[in-house]
N, C-alpha and C. Protein backbone atom coordinates (compact mmCIF):
# COMPACT_ATOMS: atom_id res chain seq x y z
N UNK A 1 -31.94 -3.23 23.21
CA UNK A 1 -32.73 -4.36 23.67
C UNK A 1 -31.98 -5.64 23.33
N UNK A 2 -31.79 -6.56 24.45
CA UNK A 2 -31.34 -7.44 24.21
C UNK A 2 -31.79 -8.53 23.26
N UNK A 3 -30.71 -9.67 22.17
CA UNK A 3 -32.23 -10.40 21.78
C UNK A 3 -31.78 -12.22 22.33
N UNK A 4 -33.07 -11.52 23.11
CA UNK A 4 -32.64 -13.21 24.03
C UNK A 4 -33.01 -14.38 23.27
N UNK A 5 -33.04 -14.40 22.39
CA UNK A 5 -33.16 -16.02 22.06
C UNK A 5 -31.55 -16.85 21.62
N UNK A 6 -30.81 -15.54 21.29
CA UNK A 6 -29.18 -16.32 20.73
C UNK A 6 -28.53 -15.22 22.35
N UNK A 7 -28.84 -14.42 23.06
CA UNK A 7 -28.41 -14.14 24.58
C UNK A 7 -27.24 -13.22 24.16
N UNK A 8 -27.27 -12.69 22.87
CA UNK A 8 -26.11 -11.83 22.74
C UNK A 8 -26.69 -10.54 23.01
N UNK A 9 -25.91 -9.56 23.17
CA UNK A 9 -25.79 -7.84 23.78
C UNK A 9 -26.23 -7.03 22.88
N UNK A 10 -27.43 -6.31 22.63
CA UNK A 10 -27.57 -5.71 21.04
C UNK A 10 -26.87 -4.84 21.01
N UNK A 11 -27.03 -4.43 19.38
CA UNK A 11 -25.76 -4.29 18.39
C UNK A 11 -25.27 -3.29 18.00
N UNK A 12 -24.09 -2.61 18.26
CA UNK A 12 -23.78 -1.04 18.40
C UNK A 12 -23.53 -0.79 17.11
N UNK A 13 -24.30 0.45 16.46
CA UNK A 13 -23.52 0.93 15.35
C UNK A 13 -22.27 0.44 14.76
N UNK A 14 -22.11 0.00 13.62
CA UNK A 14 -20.52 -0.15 13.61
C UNK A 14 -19.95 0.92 12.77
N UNK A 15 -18.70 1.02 12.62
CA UNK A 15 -18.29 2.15 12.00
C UNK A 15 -16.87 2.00 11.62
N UNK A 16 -16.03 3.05 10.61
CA UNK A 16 -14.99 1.79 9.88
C UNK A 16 -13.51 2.30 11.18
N UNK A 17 -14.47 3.57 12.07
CA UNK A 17 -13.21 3.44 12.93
C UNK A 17 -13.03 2.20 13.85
N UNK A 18 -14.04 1.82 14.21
CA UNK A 18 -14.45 0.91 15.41
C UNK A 18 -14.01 -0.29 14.84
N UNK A 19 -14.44 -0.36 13.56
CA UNK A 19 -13.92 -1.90 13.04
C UNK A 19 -12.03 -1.96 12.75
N UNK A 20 -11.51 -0.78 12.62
CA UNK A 20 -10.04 -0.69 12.73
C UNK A 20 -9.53 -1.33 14.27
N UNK A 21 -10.36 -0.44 15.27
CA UNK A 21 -10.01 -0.28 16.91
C UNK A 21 -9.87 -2.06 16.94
N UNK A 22 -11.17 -2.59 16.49
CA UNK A 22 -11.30 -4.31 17.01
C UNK A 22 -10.17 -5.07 16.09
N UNK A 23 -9.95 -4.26 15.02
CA UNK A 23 -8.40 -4.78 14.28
C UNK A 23 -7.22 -4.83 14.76
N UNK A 24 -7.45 -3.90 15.66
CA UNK A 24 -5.83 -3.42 16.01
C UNK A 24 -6.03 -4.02 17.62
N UNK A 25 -7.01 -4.76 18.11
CA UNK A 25 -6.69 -5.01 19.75
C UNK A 25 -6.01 -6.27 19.78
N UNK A 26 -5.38 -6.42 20.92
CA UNK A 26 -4.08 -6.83 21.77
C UNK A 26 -5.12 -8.74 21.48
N UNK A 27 -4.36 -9.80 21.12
CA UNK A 27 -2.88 -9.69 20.68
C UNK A 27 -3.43 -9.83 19.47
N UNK A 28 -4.91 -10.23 18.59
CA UNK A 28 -5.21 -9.91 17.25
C UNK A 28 -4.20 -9.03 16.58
N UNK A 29 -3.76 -7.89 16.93
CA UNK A 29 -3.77 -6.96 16.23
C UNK A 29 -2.61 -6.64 15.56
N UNK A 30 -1.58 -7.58 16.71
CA UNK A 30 0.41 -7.39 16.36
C UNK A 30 0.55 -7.78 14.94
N UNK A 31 -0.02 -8.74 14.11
CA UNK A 31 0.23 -8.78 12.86
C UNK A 31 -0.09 -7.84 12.28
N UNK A 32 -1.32 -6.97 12.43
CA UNK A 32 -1.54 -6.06 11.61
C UNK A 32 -0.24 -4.41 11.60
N UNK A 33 -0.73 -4.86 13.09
CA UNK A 33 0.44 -3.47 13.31
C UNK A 33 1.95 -3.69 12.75
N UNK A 34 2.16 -4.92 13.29
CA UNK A 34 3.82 -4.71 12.22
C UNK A 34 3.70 -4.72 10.69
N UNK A 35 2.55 -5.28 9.62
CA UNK A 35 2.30 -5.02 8.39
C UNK A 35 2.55 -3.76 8.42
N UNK A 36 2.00 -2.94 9.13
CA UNK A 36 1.45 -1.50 9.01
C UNK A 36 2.57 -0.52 9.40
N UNK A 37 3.45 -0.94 10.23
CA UNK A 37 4.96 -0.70 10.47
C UNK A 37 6.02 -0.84 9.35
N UNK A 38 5.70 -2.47 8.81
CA UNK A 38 6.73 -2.35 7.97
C UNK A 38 6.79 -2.02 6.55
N UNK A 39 5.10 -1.57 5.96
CA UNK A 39 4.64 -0.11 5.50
C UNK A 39 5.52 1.06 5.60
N UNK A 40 5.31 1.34 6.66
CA UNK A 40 5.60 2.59 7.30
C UNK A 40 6.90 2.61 7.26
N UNK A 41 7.93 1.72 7.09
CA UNK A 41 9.44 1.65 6.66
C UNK A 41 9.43 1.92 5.65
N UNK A 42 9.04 0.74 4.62
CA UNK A 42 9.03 1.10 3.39
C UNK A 42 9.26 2.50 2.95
N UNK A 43 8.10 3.30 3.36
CA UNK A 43 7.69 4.59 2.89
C UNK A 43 8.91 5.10 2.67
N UNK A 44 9.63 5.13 4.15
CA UNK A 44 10.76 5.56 4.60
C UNK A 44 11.85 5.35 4.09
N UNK A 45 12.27 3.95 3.61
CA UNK A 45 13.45 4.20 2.98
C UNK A 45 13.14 3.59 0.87
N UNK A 46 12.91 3.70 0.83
CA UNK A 46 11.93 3.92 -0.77
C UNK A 46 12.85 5.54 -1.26
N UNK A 47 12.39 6.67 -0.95
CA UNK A 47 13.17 7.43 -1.61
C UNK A 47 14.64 7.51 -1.98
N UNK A 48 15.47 6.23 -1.18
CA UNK A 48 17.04 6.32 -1.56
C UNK A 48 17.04 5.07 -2.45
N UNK A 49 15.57 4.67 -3.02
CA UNK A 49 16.13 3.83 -4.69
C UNK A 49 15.74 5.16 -5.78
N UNK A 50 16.57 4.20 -6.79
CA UNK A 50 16.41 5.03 -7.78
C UNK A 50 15.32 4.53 -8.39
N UNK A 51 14.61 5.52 -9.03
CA UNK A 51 13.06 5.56 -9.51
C UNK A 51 12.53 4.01 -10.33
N UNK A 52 13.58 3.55 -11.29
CA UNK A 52 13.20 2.17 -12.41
C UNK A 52 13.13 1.79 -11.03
N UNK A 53 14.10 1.55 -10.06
CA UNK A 53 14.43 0.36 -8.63
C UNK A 53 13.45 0.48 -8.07
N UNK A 54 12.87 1.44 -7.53
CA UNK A 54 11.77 1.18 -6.25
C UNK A 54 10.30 0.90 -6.88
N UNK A 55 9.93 0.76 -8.59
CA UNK A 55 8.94 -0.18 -8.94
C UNK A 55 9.06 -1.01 -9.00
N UNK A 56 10.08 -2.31 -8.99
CA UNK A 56 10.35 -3.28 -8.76
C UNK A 56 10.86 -4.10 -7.22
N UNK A 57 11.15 -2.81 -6.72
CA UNK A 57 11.69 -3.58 -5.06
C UNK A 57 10.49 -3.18 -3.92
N UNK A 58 10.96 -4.14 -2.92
CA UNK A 58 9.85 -3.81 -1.80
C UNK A 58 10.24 -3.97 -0.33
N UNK A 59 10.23 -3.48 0.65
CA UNK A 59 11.07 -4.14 1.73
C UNK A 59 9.77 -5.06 2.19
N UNK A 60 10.27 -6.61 2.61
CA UNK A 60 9.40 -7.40 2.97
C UNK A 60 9.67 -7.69 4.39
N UNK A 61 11.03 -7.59 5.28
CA UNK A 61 11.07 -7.71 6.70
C UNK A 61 11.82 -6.96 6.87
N UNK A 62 11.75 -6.41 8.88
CA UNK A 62 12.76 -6.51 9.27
C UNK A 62 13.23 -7.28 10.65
N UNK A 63 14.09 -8.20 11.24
CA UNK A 63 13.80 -9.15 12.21
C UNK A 63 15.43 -9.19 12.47
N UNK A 64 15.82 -9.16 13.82
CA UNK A 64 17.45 -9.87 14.06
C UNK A 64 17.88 -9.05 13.51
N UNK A 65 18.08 -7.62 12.82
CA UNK A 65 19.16 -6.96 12.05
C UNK A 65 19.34 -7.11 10.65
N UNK A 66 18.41 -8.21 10.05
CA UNK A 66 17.77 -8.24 8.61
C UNK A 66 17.33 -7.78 8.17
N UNK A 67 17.59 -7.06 7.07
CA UNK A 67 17.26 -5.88 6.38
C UNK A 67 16.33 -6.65 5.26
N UNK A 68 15.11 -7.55 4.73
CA UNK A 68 14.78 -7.97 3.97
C UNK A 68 13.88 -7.37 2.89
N UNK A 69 14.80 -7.44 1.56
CA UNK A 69 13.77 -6.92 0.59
C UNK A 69 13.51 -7.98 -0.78
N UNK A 70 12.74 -7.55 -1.54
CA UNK A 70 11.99 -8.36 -2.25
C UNK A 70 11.72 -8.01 -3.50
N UNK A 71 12.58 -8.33 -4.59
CA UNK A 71 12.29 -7.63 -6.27
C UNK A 71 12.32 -9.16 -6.89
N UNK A 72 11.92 -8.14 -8.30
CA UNK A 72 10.81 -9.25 -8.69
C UNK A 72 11.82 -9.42 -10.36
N UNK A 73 12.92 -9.47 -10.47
CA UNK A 73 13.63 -10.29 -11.28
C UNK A 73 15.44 -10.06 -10.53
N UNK A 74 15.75 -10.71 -11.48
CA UNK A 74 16.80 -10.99 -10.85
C UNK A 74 18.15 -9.64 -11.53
N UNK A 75 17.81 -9.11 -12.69
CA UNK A 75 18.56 -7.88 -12.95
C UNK A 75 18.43 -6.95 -11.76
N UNK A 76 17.20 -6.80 -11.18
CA UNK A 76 16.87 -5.90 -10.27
C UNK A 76 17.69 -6.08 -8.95
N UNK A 77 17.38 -7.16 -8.38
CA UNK A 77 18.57 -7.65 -7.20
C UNK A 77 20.44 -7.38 -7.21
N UNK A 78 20.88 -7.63 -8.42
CA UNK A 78 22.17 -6.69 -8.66
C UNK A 78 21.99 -5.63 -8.49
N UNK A 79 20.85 -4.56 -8.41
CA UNK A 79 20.95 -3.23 -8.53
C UNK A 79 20.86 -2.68 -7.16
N UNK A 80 20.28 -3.67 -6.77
CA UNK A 80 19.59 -3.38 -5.32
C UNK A 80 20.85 -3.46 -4.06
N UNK A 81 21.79 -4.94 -4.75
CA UNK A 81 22.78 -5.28 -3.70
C UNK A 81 23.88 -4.14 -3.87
N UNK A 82 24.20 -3.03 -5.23
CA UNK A 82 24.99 -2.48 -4.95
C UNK A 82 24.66 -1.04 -4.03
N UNK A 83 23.07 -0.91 -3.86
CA UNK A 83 23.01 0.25 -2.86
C UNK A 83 22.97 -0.47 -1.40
N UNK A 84 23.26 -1.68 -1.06
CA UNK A 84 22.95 -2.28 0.28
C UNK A 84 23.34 -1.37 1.44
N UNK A 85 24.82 -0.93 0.92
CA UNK A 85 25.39 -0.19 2.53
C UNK A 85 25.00 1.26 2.56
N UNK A 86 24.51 1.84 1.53
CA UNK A 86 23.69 2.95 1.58
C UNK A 86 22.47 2.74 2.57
N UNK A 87 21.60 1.22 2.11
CA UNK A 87 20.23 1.33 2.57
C UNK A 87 20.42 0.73 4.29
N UNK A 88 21.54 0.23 4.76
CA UNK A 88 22.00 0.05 5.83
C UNK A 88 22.05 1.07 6.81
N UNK A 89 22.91 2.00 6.26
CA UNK A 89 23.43 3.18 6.65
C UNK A 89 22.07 3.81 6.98
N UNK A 90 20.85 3.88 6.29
CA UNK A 90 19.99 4.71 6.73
C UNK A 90 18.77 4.47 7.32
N UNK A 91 19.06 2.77 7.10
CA UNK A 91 17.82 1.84 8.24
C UNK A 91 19.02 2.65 9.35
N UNK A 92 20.04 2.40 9.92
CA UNK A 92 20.35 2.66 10.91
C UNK A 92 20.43 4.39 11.63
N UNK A 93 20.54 5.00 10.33
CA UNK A 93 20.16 6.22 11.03
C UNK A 93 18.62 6.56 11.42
N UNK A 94 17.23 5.40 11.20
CA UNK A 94 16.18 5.49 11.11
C UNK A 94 16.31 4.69 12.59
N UNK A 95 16.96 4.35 13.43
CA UNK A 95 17.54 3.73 14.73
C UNK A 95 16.66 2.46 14.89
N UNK A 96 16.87 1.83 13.64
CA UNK A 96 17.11 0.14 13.73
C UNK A 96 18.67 -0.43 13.48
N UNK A 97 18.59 -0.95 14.58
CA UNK A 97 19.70 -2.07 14.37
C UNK A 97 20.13 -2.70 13.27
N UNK A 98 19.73 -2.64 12.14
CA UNK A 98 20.46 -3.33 10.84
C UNK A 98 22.13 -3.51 10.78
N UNK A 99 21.77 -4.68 10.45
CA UNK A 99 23.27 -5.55 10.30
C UNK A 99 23.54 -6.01 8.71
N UNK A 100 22.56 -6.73 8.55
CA UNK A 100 22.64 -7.93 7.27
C UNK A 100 21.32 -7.29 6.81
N UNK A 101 21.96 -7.35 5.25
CA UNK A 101 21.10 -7.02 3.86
C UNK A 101 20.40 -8.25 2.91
N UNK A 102 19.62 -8.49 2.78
CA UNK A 102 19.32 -9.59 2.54
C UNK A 102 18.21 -9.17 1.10
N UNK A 103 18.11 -9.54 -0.13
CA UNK A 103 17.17 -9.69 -0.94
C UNK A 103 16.65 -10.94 -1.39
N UNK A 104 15.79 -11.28 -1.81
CA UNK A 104 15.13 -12.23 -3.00
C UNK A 104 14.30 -12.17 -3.78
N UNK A 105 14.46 -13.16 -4.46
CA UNK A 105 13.55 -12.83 -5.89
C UNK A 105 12.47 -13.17 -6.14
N UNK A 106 11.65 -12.63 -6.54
CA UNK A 106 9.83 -13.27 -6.83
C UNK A 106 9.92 -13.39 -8.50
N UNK A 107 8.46 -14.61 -8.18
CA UNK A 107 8.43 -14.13 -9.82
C UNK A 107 7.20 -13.52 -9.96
N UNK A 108 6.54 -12.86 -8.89
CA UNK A 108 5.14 -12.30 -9.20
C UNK A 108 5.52 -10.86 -9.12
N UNK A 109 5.35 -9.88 -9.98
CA UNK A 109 5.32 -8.68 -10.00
C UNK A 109 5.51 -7.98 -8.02
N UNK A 110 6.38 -7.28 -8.00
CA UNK A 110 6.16 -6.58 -6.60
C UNK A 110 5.63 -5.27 -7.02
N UNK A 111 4.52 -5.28 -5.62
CA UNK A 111 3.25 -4.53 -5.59
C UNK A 111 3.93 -3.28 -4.22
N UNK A 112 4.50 -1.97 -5.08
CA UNK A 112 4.82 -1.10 -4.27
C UNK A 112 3.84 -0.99 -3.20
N UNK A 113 4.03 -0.30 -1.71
CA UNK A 113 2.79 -0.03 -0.90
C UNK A 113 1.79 1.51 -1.06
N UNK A 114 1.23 1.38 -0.52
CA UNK A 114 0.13 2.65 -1.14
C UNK A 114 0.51 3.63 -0.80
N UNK A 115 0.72 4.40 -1.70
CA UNK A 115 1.16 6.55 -1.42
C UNK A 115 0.10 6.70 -0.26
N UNK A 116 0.02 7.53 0.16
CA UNK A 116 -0.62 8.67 1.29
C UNK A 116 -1.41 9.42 -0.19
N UNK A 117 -2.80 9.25 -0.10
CA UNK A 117 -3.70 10.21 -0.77
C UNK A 117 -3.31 11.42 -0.75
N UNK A 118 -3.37 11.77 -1.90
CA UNK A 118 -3.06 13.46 -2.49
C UNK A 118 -4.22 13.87 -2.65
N UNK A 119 -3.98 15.74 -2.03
CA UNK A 119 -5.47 16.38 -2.28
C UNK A 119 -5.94 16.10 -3.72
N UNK A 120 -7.22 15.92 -3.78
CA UNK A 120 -7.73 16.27 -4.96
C UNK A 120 -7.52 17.36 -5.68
N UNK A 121 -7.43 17.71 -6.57
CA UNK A 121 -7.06 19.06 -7.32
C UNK A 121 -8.36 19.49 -8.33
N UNK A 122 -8.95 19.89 -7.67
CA UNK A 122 -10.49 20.48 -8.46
C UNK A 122 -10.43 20.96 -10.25
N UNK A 123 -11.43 20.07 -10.93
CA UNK A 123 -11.26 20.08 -12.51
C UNK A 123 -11.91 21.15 -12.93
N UNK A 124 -11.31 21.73 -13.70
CA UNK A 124 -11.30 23.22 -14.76
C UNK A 124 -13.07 23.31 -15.27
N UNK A 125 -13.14 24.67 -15.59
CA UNK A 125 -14.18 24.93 -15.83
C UNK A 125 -14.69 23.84 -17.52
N UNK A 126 -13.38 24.44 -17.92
CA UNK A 126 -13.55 23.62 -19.99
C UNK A 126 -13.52 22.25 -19.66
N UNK A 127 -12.40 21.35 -18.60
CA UNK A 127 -12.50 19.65 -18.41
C UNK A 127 -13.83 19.61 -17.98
N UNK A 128 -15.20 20.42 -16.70
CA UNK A 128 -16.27 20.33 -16.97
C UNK A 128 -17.11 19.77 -18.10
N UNK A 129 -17.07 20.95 -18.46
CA UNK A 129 -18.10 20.80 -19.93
C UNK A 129 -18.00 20.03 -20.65
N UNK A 130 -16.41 19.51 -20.88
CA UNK A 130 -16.06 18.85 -21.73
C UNK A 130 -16.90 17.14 -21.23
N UNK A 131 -16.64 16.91 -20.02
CA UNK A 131 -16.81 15.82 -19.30
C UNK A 131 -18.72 15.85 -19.33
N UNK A 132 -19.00 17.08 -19.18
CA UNK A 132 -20.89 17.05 -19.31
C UNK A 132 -21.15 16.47 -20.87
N UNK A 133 -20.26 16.83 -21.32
CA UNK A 133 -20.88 16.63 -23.19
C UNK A 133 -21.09 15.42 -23.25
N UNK A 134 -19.59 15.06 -22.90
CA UNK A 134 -19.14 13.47 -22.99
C UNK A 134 -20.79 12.66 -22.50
N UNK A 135 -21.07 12.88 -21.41
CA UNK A 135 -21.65 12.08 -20.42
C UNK A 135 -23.24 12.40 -20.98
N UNK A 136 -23.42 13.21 -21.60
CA UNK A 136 -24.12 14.35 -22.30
C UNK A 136 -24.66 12.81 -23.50
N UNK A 137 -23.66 12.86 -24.27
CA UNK A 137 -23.52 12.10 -25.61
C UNK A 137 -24.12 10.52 -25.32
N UNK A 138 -23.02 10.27 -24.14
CA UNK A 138 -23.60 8.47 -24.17
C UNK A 138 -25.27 8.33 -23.46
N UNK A 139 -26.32 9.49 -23.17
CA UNK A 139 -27.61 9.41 -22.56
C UNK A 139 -28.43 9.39 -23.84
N UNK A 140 -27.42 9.99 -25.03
CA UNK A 140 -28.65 10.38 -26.53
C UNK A 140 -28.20 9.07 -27.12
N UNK A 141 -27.65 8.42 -26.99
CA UNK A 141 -27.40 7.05 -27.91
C UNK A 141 -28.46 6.46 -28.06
N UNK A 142 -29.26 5.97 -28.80
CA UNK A 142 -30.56 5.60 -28.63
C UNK A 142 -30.12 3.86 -28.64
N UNK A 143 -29.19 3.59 -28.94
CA UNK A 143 -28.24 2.36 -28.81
C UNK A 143 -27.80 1.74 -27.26
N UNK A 144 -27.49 2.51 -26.52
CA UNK A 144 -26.95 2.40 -25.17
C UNK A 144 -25.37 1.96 -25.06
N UNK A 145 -24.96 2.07 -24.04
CA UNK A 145 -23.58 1.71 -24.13
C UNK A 145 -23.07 0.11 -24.32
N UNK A 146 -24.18 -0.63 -24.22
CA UNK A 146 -24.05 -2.39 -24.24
C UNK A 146 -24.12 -2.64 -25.93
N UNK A 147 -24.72 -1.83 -26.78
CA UNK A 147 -25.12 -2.29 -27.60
C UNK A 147 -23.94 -2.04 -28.41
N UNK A 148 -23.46 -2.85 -29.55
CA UNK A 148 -22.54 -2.56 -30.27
C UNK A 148 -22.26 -3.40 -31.80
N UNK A 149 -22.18 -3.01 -32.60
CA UNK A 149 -22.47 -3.58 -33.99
C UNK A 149 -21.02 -4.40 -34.24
């Protein structure tokens, strides 16, 4: 039913696919999608740092054959520039055009991008119980959990 006094179209369910779909439409959406692309690089070339390196580095573009990444002191950027023609070599076997390697430095912590969720791994019969006791214990406090001497 329409509600005619503001003449708008009533109101479809929303849902968090639908609210993605209206995220991602044309031309709203090109920023999101290349975020979500250059994510999706990341992912990709992340396994050819070495483990201390890729908590500190991040790839932040890629544009013109610029390979741009982004660590967050400046020891880290020496480490980074001596794998450059490695990480070249395999943006380009990933069939981007990379030319030029480019880093800089932040001073705010770089915030790796998010793993792909891992199955859950279902907790043991004893972490159970153990976890009922627990949870068990803080209901008999006649104190509560706020209260504290």
């Amino acid at each position: 039913m329409p509600d005619f006094k503001s003449g708008l179209p009533p109101r479809r369910p929303s849902s968090p696919r639908a609210a993605l779909e209206a995220l991602l439409a044309e031309p709203a959406g090109d920023p999101i999608r290349r975020a979500l692309w250059l994510d999706e690089l990341d992912l990709r070339l992340r396994p050819y740092l070495p483990p201390q390196l890729a908590a500190h580095a991040r790839l932040a573009n890629f544009e013109h054959g610029r390979l741009v990444f982004l660590v967050d002191a400046p020891v880290w950027r020496a480490k980074l520039r001596l794998l450059a023609p490695e990480l070249l070599d395999v943006a380009r076997s990933l069939g981007l055009a990379a030319a030029e390697f480019v880093i800089k430095t932040s001073l705010a912590p770089v915030t790796p991008p998010l793993q792909p969720h891992r199955k859950a791994v279902p907790m043991s019969a004893p972490a159970q119980r153990a976890l009922q006791a627990a949870l068990a214990s803080l209901k008999s406090d006649p104190r509560g959990p706020d209260d504290s001497d």
